[in-house]
PDB file of N, CA and C in Angstrom:
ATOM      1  N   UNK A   1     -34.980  31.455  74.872  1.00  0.00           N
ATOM      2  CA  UNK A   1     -35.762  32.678  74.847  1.00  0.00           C
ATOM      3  C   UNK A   1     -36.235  32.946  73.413  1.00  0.00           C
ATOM      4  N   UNK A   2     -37.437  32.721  73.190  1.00  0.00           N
ATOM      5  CA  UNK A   2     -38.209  33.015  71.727  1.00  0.00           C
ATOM      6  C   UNK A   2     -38.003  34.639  71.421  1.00  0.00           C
ATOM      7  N   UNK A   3     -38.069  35.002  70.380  1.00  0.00           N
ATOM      8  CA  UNK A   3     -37.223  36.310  69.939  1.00  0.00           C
ATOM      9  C   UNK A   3     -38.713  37.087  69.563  1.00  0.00           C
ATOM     10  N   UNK A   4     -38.835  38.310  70.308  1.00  0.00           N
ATOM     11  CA  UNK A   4     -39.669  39.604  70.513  1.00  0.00           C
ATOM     12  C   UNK A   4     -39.956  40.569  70.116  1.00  0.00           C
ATOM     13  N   UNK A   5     -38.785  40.558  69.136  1.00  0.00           N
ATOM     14  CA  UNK A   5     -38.557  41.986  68.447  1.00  0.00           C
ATOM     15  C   UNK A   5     -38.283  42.227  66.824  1.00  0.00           C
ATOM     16  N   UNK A   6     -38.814  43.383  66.317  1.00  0.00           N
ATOM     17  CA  UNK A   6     -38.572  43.216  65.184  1.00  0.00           C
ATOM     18  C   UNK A   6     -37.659  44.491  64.488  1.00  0.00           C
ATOM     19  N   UNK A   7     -36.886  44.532  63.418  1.00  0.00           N
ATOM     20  CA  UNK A   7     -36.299  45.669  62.372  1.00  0.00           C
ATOM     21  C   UNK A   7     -37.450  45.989  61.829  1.00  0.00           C
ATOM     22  N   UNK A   8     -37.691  47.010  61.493  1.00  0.00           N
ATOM     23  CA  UNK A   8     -38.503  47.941  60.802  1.00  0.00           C
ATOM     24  C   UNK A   8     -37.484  48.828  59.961  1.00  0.00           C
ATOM     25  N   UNK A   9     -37.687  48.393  58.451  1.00  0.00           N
ATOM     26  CA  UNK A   9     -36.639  48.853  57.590  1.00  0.00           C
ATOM     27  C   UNK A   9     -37.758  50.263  56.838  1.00  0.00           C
ATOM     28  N   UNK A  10     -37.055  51.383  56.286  1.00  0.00           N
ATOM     29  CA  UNK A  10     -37.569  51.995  55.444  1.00  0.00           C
ATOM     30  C   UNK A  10     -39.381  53.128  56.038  1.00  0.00           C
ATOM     31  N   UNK A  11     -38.371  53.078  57.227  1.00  0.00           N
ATOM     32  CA  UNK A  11     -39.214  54.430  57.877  1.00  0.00           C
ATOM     33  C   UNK A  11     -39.133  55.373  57.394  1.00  0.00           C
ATOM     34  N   UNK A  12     -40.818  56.176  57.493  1.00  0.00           N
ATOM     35  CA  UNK A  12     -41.070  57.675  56.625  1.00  0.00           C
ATOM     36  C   UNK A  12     -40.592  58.599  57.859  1.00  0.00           C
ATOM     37  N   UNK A  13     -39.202  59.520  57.064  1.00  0.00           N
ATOM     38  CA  UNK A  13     -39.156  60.436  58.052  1.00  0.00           C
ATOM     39  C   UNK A  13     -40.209  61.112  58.736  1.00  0.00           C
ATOM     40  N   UNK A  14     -41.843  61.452  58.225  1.00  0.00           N
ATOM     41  CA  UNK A  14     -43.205  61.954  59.112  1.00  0.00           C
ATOM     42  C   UNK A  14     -43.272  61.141  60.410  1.00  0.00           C
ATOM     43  N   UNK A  15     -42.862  59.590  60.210  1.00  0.00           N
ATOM     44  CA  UNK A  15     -43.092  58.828  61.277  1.00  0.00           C
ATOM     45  C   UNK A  15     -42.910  59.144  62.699  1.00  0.00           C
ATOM     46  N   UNK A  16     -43.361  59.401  63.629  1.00  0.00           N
ATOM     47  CA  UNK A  16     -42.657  59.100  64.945  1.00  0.00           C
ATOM     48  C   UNK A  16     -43.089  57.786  65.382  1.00  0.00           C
ATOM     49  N   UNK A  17     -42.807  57.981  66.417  1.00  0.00           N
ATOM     50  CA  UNK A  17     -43.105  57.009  67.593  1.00  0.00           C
ATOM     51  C   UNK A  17     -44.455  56.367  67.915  1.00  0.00           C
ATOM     52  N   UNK A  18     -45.210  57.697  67.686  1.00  0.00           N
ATOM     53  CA  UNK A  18     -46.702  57.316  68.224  1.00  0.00           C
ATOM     54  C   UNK A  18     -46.673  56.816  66.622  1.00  0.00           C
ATOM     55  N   UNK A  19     -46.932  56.976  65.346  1.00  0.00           N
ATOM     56  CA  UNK A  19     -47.476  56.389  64.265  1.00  0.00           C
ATOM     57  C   UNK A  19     -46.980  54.895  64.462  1.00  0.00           C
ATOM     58  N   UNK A  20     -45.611  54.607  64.786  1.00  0.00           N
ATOM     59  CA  UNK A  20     -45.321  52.992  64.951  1.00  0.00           C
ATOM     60  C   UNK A  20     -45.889  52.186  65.273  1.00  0.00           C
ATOM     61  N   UNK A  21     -46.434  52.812  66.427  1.00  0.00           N
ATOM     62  CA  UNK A  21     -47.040  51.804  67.905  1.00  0.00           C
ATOM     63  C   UNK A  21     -48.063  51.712  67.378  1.00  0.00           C
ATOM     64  N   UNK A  22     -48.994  53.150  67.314  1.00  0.00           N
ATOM     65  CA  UNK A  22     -50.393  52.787  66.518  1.00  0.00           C
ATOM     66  C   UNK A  22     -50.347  51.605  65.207  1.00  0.00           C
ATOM     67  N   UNK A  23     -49.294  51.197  64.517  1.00  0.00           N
ATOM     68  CA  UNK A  23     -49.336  50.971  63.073  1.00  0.00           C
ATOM     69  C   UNK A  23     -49.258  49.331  63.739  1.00  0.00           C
ATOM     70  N   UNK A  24     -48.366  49.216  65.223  1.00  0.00           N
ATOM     71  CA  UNK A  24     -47.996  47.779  65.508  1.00  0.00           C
ATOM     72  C   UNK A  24     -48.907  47.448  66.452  1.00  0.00           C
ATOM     73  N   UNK A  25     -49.807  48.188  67.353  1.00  0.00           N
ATOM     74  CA  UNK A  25     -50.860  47.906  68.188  1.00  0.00           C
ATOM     75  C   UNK A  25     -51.595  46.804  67.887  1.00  0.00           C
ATOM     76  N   UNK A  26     -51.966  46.491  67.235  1.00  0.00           N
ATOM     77  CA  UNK A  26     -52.840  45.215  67.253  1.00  0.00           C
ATOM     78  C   UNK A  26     -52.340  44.259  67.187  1.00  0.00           C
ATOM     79  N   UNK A  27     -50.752  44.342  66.868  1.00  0.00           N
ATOM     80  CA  UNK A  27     -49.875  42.679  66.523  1.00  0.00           C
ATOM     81  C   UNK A  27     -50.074  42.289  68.079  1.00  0.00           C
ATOM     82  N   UNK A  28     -50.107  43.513  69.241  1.00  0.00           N
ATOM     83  CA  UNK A  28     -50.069  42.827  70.614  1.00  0.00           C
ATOM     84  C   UNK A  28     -49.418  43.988  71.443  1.00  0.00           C
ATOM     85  N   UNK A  29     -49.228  43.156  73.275  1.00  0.00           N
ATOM     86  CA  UNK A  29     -48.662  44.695  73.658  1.00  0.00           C
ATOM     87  C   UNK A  29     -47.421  44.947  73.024  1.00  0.00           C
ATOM     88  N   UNK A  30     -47.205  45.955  73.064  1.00  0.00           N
ATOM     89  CA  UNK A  30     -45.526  47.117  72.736  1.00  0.00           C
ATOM     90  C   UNK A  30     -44.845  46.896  73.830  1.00  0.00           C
ATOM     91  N   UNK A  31     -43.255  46.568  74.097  1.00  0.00           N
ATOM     92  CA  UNK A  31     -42.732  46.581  75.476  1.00  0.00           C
ATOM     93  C   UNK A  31     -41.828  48.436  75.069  1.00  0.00           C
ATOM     94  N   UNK A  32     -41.203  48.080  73.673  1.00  0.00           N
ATOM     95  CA  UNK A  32     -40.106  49.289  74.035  1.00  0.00           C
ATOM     96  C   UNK A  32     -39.770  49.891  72.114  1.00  0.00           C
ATOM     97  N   UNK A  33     -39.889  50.833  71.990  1.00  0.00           N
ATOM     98  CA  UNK A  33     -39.519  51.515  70.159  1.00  0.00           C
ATOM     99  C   UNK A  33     -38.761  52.223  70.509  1.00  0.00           C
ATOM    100  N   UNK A  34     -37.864  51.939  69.487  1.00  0.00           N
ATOM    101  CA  UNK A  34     -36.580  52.451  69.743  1.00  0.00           C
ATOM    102  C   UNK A  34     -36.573  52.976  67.759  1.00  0.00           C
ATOM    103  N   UNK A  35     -36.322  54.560  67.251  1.00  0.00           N
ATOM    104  CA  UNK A  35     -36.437  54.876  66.581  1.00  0.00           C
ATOM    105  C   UNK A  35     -34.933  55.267  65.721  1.00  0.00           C
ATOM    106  N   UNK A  36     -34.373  55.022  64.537  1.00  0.00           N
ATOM    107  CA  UNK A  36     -32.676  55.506  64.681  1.00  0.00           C
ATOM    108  C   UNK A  36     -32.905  56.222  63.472  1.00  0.00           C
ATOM    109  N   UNK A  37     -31.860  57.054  62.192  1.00  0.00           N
ATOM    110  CA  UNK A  37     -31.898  57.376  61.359  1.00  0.00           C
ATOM    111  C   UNK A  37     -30.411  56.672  60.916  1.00  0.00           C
ATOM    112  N   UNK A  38     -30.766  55.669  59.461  1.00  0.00           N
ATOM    113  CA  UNK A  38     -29.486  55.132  58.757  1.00  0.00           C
ATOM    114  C   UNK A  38     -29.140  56.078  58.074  1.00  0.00           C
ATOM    115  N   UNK A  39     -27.737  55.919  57.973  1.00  0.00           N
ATOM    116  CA  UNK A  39     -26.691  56.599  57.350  1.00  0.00           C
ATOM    117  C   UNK A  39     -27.657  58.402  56.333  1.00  0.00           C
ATOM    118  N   UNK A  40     -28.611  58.786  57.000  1.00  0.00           N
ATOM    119  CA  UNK A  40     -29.146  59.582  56.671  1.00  0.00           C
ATOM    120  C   UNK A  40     -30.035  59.919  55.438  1.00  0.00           C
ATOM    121  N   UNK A  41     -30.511  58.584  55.104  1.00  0.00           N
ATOM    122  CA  UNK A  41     -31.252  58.421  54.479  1.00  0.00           C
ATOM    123  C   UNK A  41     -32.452  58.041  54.554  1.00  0.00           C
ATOM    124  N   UNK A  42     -32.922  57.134  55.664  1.00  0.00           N
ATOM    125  CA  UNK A  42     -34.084  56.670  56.144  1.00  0.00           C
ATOM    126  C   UNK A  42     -33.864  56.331  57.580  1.00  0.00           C
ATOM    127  N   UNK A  43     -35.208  56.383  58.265  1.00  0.00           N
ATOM    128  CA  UNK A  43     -34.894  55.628  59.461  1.00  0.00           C
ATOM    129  C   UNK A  43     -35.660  54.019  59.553  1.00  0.00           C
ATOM    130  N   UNK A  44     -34.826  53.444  60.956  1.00  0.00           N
ATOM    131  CA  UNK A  44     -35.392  52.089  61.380  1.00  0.00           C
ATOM    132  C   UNK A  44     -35.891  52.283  62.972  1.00  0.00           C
ATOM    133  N   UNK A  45     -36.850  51.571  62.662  1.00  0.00           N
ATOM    134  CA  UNK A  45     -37.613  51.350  64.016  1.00  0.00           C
ATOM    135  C   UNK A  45     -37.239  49.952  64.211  1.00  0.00           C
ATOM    136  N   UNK A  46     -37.183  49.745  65.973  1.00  0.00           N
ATOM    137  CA  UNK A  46     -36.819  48.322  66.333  1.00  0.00           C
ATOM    138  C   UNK A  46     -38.063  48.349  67.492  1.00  0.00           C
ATOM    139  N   UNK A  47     -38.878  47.343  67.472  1.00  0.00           N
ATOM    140  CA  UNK A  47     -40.184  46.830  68.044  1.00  0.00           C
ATOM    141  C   UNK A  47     -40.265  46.157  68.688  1.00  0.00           C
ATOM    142  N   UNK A  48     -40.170  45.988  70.533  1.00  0.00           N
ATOM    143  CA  UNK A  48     -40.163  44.815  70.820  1.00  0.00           C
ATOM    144  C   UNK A  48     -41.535  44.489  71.603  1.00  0.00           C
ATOM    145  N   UNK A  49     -41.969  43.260  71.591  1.00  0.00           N
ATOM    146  CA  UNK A  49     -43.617  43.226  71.937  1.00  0.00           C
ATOM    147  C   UNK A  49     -43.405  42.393  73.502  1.00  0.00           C
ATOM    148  N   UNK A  50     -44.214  42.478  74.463  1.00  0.00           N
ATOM    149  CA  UNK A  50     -44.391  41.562  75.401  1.00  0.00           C
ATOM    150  C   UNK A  50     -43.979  40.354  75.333  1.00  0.00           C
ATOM    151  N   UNK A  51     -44.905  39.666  74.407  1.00  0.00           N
ATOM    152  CA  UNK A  51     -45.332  38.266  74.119  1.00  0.00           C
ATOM    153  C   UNK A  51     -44.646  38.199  72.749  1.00  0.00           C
ATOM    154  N   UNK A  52     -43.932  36.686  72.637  1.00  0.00           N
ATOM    155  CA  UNK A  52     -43.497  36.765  70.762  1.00  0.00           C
ATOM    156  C   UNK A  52     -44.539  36.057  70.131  1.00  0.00           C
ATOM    157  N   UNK A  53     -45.425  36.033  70.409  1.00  0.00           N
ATOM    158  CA  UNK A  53     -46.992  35.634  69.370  1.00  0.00           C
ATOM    159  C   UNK A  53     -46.480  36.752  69.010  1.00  0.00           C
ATOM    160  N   UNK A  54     -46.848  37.949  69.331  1.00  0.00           N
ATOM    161  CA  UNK A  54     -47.302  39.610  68.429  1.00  0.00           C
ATOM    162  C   UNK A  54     -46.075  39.306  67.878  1.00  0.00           C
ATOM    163  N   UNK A  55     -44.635  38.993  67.374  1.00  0.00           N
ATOM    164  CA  UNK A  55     -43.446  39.278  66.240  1.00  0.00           C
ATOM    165  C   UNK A  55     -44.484  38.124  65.050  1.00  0.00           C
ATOM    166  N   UNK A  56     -44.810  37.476  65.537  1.00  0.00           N
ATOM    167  CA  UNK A  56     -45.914  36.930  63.511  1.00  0.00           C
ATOM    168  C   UNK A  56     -46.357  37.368  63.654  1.00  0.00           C
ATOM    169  N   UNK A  57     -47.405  37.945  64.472  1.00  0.00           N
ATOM    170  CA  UNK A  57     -48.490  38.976  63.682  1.00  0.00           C
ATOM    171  C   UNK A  57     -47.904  39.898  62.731  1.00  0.00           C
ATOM    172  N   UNK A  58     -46.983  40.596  63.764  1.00  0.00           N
ATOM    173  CA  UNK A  58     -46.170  41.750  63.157  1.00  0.00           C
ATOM    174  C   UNK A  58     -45.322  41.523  61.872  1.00  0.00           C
ATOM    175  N   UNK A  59     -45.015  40.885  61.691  1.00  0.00           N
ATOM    176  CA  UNK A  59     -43.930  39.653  60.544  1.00  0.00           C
ATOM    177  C   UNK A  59     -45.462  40.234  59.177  1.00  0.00           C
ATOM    178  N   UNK A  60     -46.160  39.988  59.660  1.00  0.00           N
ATOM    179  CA  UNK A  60     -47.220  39.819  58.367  1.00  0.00           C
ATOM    180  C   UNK A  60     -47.627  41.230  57.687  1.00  0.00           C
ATOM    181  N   UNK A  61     -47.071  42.271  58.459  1.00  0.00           N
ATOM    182  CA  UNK A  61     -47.555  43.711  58.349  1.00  0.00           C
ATOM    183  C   UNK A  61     -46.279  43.783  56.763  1.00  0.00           C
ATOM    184  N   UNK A  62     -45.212  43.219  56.628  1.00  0.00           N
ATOM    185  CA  UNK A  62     -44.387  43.568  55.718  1.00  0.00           C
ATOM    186  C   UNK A  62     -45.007  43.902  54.661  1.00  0.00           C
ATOM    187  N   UNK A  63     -44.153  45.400  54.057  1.00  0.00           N
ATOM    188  CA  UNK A  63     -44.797  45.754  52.908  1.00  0.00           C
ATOM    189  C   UNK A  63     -46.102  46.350  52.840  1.00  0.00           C
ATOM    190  N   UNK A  64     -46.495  46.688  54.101  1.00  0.00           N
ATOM    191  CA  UNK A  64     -47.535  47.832  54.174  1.00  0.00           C
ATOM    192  C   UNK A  64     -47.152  49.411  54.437  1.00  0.00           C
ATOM    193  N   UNK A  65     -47.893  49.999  54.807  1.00  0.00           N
ATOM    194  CA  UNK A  65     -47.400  51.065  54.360  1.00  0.00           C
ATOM    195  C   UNK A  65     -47.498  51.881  56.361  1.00  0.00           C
ATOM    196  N   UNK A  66     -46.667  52.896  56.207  1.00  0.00           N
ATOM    197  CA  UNK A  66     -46.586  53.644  57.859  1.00  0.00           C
ATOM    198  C   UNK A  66     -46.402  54.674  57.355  1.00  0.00           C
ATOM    199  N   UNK A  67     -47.111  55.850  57.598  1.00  0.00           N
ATOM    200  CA  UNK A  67     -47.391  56.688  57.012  1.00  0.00           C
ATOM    201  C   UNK A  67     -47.170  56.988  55.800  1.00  0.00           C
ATOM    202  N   UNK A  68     -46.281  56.944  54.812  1.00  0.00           N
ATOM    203  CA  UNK A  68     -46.344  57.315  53.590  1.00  0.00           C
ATOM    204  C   UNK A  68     -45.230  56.397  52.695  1.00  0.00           C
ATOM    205  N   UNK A  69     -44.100  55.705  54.032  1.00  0.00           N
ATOM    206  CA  UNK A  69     -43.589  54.477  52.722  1.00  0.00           C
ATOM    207  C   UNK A  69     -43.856  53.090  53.192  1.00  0.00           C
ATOM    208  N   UNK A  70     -44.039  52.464  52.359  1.00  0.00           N
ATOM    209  CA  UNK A  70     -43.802  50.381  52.862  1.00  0.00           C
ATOM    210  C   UNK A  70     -42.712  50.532  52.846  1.00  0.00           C
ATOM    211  N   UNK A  71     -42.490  49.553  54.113  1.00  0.00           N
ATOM    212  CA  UNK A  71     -41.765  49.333  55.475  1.00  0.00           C
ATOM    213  C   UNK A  71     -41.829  47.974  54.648  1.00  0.00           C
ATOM    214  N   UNK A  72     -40.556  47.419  55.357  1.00  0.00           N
ATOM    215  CA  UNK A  72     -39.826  46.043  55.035  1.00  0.00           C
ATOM    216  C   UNK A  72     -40.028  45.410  57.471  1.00  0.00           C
ATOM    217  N   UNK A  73     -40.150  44.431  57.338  1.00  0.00           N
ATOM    218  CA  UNK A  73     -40.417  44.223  58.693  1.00  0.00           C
ATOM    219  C   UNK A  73     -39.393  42.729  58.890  1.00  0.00           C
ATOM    220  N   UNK A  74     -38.585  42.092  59.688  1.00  0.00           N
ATOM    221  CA  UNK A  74     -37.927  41.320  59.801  1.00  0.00           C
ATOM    222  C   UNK A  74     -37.347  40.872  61.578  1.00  0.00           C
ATOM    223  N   UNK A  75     -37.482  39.978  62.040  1.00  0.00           N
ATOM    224  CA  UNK A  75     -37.283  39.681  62.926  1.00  0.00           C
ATOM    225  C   UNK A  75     -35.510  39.893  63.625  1.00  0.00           C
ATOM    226  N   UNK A  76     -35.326  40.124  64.375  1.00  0.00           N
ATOM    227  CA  UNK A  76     -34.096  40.228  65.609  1.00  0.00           C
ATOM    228  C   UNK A  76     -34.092  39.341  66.469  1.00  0.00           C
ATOM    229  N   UNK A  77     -32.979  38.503  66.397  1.00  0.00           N
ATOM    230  CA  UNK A  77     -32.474  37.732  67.600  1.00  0.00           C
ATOM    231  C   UNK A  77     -31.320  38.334  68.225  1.00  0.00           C
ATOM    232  N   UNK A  78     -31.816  37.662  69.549  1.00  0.00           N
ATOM    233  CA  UNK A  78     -31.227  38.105  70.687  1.00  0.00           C
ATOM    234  C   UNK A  78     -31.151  39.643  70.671  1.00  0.00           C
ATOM    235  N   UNK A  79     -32.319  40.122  70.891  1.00  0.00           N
ATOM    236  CA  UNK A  79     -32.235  41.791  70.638  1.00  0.00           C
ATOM    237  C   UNK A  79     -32.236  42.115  72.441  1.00  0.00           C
ATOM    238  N   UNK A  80     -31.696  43.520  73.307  1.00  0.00           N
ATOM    239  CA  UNK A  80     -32.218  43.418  74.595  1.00  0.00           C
ATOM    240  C   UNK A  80     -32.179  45.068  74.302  1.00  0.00           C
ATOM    241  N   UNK A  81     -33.433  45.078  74.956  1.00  0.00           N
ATOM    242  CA  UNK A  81     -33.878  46.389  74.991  1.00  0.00           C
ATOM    243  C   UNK A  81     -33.409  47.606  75.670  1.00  0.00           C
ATOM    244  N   UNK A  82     -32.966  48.727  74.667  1.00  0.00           N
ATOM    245  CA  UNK A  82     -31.897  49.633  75.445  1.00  0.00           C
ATOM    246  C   UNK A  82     -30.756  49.390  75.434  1.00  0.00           C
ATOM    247  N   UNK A  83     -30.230  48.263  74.766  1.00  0.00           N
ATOM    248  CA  UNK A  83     -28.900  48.079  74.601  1.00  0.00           C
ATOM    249  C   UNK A  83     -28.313  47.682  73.115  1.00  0.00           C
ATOM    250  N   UNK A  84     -27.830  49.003  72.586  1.00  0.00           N
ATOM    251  CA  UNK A  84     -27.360  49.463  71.316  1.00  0.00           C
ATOM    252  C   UNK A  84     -26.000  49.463  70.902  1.00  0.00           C
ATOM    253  N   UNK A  85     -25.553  47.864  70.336  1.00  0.00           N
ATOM    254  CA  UNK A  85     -24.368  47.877  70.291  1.00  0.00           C
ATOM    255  C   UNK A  85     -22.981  48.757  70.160  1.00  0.00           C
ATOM    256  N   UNK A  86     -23.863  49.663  68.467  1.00  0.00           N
ATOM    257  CA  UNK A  86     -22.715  50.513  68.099  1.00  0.00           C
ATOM    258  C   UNK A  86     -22.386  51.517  69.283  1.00  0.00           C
ATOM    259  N   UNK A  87     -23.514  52.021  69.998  1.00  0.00           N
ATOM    260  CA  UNK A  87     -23.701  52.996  70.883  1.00  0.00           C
ATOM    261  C   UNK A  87     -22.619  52.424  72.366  1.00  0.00           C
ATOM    262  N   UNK A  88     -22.603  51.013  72.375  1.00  0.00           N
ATOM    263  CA  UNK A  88     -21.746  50.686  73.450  1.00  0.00           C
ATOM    264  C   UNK A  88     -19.807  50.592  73.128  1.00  0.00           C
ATOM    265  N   UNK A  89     -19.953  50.626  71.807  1.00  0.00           N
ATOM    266  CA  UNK A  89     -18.381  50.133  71.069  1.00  0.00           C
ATOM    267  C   UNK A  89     -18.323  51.917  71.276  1.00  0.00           C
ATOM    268  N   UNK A  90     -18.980  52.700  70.574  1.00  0.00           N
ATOM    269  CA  UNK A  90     -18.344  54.345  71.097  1.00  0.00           C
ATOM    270  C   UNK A  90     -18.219  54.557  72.389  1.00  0.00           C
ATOM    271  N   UNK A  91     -18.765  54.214  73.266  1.00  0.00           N
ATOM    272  CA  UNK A  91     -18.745  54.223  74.710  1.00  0.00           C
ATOM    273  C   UNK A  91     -17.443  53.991  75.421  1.00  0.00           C
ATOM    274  N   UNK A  92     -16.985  52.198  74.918  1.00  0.00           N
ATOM    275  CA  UNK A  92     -15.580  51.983  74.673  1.00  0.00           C
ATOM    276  C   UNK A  92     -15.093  52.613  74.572  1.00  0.00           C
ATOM    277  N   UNK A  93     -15.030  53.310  73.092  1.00  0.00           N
ATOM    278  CA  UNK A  93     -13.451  53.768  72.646  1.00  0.00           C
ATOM    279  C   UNK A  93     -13.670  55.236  73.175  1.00  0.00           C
ATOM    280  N   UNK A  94     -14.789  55.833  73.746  1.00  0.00           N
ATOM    281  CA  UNK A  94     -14.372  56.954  74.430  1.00  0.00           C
ATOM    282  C   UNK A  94     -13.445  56.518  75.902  1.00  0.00           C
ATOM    283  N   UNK A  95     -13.944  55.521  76.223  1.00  0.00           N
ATOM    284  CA  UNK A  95     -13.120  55.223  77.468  1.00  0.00           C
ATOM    285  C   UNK A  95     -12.001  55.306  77.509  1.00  0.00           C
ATOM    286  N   UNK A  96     -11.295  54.176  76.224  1.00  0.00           N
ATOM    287  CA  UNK A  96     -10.193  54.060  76.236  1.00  0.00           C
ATOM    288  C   UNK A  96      -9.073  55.699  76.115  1.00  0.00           C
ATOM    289  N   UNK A  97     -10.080  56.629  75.365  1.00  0.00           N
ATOM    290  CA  UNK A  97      -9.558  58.041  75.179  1.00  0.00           C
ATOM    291  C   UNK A  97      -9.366  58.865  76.429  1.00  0.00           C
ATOM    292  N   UNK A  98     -10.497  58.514  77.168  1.00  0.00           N
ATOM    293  CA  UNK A  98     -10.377  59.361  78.436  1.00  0.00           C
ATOM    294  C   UNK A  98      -9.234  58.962  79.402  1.00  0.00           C
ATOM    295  N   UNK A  99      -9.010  57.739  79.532  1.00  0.00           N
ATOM    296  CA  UNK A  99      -7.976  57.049  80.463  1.00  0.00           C
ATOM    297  C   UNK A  99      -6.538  57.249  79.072  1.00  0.00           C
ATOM    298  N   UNK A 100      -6.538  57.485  78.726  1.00  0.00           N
ATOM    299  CA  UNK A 100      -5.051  57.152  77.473  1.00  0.00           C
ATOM    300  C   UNK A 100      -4.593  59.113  78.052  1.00  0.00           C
ATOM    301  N   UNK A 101      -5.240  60.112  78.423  1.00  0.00           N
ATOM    302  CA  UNK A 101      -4.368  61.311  79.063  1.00  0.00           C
ATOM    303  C   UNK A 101      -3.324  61.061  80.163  1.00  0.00           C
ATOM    304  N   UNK A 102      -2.547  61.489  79.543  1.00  0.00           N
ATOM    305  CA  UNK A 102      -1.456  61.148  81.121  1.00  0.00           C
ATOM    306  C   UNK A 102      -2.085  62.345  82.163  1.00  0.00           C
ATOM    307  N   UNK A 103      -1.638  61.518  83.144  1.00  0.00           N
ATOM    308  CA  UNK A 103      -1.953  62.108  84.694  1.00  0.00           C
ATOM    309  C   UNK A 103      -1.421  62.853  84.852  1.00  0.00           C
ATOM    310  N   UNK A 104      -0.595  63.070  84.763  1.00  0.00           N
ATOM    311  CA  UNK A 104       0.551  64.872  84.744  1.00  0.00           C
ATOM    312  C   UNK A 104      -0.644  66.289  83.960  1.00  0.00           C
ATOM    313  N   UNK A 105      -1.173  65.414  83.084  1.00  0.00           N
ATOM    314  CA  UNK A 105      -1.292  66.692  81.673  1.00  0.00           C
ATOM    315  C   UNK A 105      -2.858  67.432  82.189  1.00  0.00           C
ATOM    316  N   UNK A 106      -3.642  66.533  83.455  1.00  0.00           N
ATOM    317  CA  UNK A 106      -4.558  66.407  83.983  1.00  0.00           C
ATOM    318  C   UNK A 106      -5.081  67.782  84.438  1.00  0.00           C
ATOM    319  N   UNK A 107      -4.132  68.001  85.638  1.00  0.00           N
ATOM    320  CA  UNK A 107      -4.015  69.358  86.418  1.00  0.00           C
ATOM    321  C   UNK A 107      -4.021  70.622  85.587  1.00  0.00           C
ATOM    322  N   UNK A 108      -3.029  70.438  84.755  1.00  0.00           N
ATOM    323  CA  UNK A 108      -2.996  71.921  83.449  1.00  0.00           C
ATOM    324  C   UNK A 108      -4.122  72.007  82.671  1.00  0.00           C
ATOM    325  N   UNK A 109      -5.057  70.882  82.360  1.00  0.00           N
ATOM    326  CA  UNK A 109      -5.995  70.596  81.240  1.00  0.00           C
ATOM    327  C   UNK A 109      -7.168  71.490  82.501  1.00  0.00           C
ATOM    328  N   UNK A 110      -7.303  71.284  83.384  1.00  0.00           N
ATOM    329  CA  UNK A 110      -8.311  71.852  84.308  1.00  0.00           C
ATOM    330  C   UNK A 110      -8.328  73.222  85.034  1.00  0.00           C
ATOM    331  N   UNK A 111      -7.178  73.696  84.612  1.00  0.00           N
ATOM    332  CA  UNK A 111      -6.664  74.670  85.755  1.00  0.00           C
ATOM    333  C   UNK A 111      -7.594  76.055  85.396  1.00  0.00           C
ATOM    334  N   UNK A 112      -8.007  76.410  84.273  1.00  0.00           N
ATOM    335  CA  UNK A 112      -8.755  77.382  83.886  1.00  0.00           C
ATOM    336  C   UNK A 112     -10.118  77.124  84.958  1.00  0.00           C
ATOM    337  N   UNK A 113     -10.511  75.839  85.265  1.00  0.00           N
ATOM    338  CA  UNK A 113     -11.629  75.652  85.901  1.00  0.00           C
ATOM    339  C   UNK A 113     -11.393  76.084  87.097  1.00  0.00           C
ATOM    340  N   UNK A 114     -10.641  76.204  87.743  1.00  0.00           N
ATOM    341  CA  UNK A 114     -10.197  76.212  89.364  1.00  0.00           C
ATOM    342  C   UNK A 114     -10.366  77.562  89.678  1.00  0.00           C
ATOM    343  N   UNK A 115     -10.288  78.642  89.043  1.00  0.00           N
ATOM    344  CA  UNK A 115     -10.636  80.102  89.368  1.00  0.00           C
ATOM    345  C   UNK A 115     -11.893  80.273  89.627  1.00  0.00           C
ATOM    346  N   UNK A 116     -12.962  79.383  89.016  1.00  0.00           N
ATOM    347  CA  UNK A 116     -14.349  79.781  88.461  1.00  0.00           C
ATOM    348  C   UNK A 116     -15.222  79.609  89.990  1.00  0.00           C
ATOM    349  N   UNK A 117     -16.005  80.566  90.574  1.00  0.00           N
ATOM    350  CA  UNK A 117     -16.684  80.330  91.535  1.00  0.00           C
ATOM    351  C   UNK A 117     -18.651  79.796  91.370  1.00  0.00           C
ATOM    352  N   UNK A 118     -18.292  78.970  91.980  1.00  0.00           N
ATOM    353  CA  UNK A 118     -19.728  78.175  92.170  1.00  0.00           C
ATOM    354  C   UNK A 118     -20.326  79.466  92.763  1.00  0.00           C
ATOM    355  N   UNK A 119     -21.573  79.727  91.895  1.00  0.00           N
ATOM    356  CA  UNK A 119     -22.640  80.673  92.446  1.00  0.00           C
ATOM    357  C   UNK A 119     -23.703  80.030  92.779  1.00  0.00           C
ATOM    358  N   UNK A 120     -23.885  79.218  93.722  1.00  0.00           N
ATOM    359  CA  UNK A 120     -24.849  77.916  94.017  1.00  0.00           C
ATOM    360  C   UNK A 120     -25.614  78.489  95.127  1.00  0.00           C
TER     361      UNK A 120
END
């Protein structure tokens, strides 16, 4: 599987979504932008195109500018769209939190709820 998608380093917080697409539109179609904010300093856009012709086009945009900073642009392997690692490892370890209550402590943890009437 030839690789589709790209990092977009050093996003202008003005940026949204629509400035991306417009900025990556011509590399080819857009399948999915996915927008994040690092450690609260800048954000990254992740780009994935239909076809991986459009990741060189797009590859060549590095160091231009999206709305007001140059953007660093770099390819992703094995990227799948909608699926955000860190976002799945918290997912995990909430799991493991939710199942780690003992079953006894269950009933008392809820019991305030049990008075409450559904006004449905």
């Amino acid at each position: 599987m030839q690789t589709r998608t790209v990092e977009v380093k050093n996003v202008s917080d003005l940026a949204s979504e629509r400035e991306v697409h417009e900025f990556f539109s011509f590399s080819g179609e857009i399948e999915n932008i996915r927008i994040q904010r690092d450690n609260g300093q800048s954000k990254t856009a992740i780009v994935t195109f239909k076809d991986p012709k459009a990741l060189e086009i797009a590859l060549l945009l590095s160091g231009a500018t999206i709305v007001d900073q140059i953007v660093s642009i770099t390819p992703v392997e094995n990227y799948v769209p909608g699926h955000d690692p860190q976002f799945m490892q918290e997912v995990r370890n909430m799991d493991i939190a939710i199942h780690s209550v003992p079953s006894e402590d269950v009933p008392s943890n809820f019991e305030p709820f049990r008075q409450r009437k559904c006004l449905c």
